[in-house]
Protein backbone atom coordinates (compact mmCIF):
# COMPACT_ATOMS: atom_id res chain seq x y z
CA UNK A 1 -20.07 -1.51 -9.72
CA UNK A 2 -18.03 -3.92 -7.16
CA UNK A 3 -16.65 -5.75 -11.04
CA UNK A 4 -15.76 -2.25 -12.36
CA UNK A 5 -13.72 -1.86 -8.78
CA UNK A 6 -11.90 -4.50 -9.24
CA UNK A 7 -11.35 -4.32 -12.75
CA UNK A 8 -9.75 -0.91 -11.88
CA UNK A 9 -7.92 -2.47 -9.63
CA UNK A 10 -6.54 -4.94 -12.15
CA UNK A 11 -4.96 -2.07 -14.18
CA UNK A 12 -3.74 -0.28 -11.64
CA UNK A 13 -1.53 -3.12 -10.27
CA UNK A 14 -0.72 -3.93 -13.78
CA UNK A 15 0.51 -0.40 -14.55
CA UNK A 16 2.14 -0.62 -11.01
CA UNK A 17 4.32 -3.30 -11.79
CA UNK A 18 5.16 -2.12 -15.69
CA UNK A 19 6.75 1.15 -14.14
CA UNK A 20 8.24 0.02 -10.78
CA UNK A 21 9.57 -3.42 -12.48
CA UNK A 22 12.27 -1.29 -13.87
CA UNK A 23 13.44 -0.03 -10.34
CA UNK A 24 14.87 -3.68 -10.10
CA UNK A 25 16.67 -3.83 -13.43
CA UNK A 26 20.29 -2.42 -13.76
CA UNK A 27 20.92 1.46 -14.20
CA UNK A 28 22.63 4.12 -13.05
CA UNK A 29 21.74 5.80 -9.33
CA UNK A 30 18.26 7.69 -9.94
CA UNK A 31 14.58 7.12 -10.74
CA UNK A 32 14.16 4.12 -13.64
CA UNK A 33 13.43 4.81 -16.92
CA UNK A 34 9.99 4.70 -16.98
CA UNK A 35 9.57 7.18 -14.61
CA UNK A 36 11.78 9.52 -16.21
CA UNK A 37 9.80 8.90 -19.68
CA UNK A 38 6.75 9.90 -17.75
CA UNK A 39 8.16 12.92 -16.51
CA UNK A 40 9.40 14.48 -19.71
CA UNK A 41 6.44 13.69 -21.94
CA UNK A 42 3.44 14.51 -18.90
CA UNK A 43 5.96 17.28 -16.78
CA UNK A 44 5.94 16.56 -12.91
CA UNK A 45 2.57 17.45 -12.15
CA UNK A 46 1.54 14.54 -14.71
CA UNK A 47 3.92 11.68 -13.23
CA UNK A 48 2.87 12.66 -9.41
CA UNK A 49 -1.40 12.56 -10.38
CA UNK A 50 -0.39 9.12 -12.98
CA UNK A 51 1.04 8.01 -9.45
CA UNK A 52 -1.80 8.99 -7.05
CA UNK A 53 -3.82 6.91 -9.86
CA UNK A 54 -2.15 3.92 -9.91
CA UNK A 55 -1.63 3.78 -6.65
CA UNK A 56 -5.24 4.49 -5.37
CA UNK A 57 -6.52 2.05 -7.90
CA UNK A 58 -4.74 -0.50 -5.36
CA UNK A 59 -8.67 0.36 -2.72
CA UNK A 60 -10.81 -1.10 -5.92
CA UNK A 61 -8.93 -4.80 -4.70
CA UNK A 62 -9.83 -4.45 -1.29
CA UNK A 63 -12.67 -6.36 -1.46
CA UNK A 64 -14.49 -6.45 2.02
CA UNK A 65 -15.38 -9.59 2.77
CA UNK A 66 -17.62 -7.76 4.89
CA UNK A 67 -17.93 -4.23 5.12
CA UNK A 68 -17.61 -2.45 8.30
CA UNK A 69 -18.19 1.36 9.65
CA UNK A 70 -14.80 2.28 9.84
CA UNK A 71 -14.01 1.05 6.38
CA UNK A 72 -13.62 4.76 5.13
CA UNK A 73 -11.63 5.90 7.78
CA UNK A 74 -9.03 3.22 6.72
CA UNK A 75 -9.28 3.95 2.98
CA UNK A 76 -8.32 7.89 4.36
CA UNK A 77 -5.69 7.11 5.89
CA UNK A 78 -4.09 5.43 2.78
CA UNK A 79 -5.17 8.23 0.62
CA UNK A 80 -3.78 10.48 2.45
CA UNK A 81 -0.10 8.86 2.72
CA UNK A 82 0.00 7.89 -1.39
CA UNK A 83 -0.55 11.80 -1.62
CA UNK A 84 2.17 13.06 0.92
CA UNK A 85 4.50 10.44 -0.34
CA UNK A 86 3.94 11.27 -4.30
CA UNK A 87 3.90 15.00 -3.92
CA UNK A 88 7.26 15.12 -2.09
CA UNK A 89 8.76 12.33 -3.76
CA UNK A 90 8.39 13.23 -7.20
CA UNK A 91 9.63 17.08 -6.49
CA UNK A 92 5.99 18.89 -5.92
CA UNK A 93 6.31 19.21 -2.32
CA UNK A 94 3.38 21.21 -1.44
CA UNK A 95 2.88 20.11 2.17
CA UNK A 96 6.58 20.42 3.08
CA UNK A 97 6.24 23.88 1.26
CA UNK A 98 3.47 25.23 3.42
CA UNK A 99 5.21 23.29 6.86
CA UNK A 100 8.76 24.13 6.16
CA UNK A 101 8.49 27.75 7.14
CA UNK A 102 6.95 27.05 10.10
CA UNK A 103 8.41 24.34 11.53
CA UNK A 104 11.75 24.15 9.63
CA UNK A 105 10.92 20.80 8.13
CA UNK A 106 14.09 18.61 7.45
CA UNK A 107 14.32 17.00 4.06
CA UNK A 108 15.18 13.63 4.91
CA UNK A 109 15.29 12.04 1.26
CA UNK A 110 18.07 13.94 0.16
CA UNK A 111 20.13 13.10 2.77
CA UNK A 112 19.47 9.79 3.17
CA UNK A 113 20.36 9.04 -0.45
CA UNK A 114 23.46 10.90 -0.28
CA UNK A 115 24.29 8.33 3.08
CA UNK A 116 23.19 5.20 1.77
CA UNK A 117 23.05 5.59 -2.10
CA UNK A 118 20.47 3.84 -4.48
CA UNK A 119 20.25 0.40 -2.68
CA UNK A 120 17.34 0.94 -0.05
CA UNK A 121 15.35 2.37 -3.40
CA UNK A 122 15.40 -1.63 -4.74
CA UNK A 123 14.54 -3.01 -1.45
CA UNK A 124 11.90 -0.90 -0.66
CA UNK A 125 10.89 -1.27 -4.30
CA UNK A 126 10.80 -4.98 -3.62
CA UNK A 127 8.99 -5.18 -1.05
CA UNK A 128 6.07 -2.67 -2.23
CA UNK A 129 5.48 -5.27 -5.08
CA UNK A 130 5.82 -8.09 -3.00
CA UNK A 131 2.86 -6.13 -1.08
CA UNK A 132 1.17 -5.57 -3.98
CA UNK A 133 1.25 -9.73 -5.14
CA UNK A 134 0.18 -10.08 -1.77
CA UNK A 135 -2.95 -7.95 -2.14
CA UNK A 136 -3.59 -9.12 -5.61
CA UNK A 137 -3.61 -13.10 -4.44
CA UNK A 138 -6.08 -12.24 -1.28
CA UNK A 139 -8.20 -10.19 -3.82
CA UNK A 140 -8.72 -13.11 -5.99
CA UNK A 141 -9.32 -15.94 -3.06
CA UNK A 142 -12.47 -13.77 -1.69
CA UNK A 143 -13.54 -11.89 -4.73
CA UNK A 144 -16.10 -14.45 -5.63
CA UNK A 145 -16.34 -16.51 -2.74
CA UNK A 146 -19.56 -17.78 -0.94
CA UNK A 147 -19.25 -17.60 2.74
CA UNK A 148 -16.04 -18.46 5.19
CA UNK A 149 -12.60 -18.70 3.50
CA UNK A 150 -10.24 -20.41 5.16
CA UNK A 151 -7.79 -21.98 2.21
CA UNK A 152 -5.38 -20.54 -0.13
CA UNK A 153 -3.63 -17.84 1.11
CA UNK A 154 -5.96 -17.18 4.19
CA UNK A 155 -4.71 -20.62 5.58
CA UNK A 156 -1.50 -18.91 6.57
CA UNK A 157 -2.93 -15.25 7.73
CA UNK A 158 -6.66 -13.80 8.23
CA UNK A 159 -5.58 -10.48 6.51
CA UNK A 160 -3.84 -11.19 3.81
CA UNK A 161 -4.65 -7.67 1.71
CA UNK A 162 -3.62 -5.69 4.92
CA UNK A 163 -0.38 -7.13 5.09
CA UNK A 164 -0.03 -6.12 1.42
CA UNK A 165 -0.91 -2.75 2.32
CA UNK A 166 1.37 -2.91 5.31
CA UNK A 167 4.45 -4.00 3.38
CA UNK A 168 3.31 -1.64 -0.01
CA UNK A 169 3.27 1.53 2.29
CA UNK A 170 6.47 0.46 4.34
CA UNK A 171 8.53 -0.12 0.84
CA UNK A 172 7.89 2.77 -0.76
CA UNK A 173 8.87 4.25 2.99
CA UNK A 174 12.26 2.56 2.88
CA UNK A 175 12.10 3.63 -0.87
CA UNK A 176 11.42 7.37 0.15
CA UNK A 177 11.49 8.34 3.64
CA UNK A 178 9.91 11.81 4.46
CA UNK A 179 8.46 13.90 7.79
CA UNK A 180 4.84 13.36 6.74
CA UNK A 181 4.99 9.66 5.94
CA UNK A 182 7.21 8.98 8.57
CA UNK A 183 3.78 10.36 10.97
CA UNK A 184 0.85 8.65 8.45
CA UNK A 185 2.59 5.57 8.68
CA UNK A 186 1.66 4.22 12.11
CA UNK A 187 -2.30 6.40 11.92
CA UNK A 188 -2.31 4.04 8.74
CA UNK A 189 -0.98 0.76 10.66
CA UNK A 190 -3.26 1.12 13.29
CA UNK A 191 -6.02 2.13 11.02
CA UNK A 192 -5.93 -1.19 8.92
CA UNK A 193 -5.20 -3.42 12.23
CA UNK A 194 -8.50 -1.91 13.51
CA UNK A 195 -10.36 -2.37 10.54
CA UNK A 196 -9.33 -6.17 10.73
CA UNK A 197 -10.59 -6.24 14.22
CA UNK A 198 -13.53 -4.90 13.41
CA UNK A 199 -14.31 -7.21 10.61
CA UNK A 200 -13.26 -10.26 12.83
CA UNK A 201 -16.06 -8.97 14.86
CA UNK A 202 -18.69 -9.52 12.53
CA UNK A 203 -17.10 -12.56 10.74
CA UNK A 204 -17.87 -14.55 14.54
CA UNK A 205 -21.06 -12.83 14.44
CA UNK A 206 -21.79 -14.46 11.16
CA UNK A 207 -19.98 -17.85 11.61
CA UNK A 208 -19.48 -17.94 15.23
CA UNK A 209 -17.47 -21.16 16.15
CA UNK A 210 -16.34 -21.45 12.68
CA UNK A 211 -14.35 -18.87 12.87
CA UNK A 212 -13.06 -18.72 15.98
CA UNK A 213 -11.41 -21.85 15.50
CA UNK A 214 -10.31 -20.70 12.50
CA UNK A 215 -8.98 -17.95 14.10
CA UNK A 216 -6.93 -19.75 16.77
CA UNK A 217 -4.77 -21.72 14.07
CA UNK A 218 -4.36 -18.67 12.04
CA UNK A 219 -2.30 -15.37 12.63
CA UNK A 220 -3.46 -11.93 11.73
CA UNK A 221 -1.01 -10.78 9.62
CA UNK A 222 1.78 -12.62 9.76
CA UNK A 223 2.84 -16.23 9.63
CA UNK A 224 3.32 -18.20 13.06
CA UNK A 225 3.94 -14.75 14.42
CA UNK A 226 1.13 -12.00 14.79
């Protein structure tokens, strides 16, 4: 079942890259041609659930190294934000529908297109698939691995997949800013930086000085920094 996962996760970051890839290319102001293709042949409804998909595909690469209680309650969190960010960004805005009245939600994409045009769509674009490389290079370090890895990637940070899904989220964030992201965003952060502590937890319990000295040369999540 764990090989299926990951095979799902595979395609998922493949299909990822084959619609987003365009974002980077030159075209006019607007969503990239891929997208739009997907929108007139599957309607709205089909490119926002093709989205959710793809995106969600991303937890089948998240391979454990060893699994912990609050696991699920991190995979939540990132549900939760891919399906607030597709369903406003792609013009089926069902939570903002059911707020708005309420609590006069703003609608913050609009505007901040109209103030900064189509440039912080490409960065945040860029970034989102340099989160997604990032996730897709720790996945296949561990993914077959016997006991403590220390090389590779994980000789620059310990977390190597959460700081793909920091940097994924926080792209498509630049890329699409909106009230409920803008609030999932940190519950998601902190989520993912507990679930890291939580695993480092039972990594010393299962390699003890091993890892704490692998630990004290090696940042969390990023590079010489945190």
């Amino acid at each position: 079942m764990r090989k299926v996962f990951n095979y799902i996760g595979v395609i998922g970051v493949i299909g990822f890259l084959l619609i987003y890839g365009f974002e980077l290319t030159p075209h006019h102001d607007g969503p990239p041609a891929t997208v739009k293709w997907i929108r007139e042949n599957f309607g709205t409804a089909g490119l926002i659930i093709i989205n959710i998909a793809i995106v969600l595909t991303f937890l089948g690469l998240l391979t454990y190294r060893k699994p912990t209680k609050d696991t699920w309650k991190s995979k939540t969190a990132f549900i939760a934000f891919v399906i607030a960010l597709m369903t406003e960004m792609f013009g089926w805005p069902l939570v903002l529908f059911i707020l708005s009245p309420i609590f006069d939600v703003p609608v913050i994409a609009r505007k901040y297109f109209e103030t900064f045009g189509h440039f912080p769509a490409r960065v945040g674009t860029l970034i989102s698939i340099f989160g997604v490389v990032l996730i897709s290079i720790g996945w296949a370090k561990i993914h077959k691995a016997d006991g403590l890895v220390t090389d590779g990637i994980y000789k620059f940070i310990r977390h190597p997949q959460y700081t793909g899904i920091f940097l994924f989220t926080l792209g498509w964030l630049i890329h699409w800013p909106s009230v409920i992201t803008l609030i999932l965003w940190p519950i998601l952060t902190l989520s993912y930086i507990w679930l890291a502590l939580q695993e480092e937890k039972d990594l010393t319990a299962s390699y003890g000085e091993a890892y704490l000295e692998y630990a004290r040369k090696t940042k969390r999540f990023i590079p010489y920094l945190v």
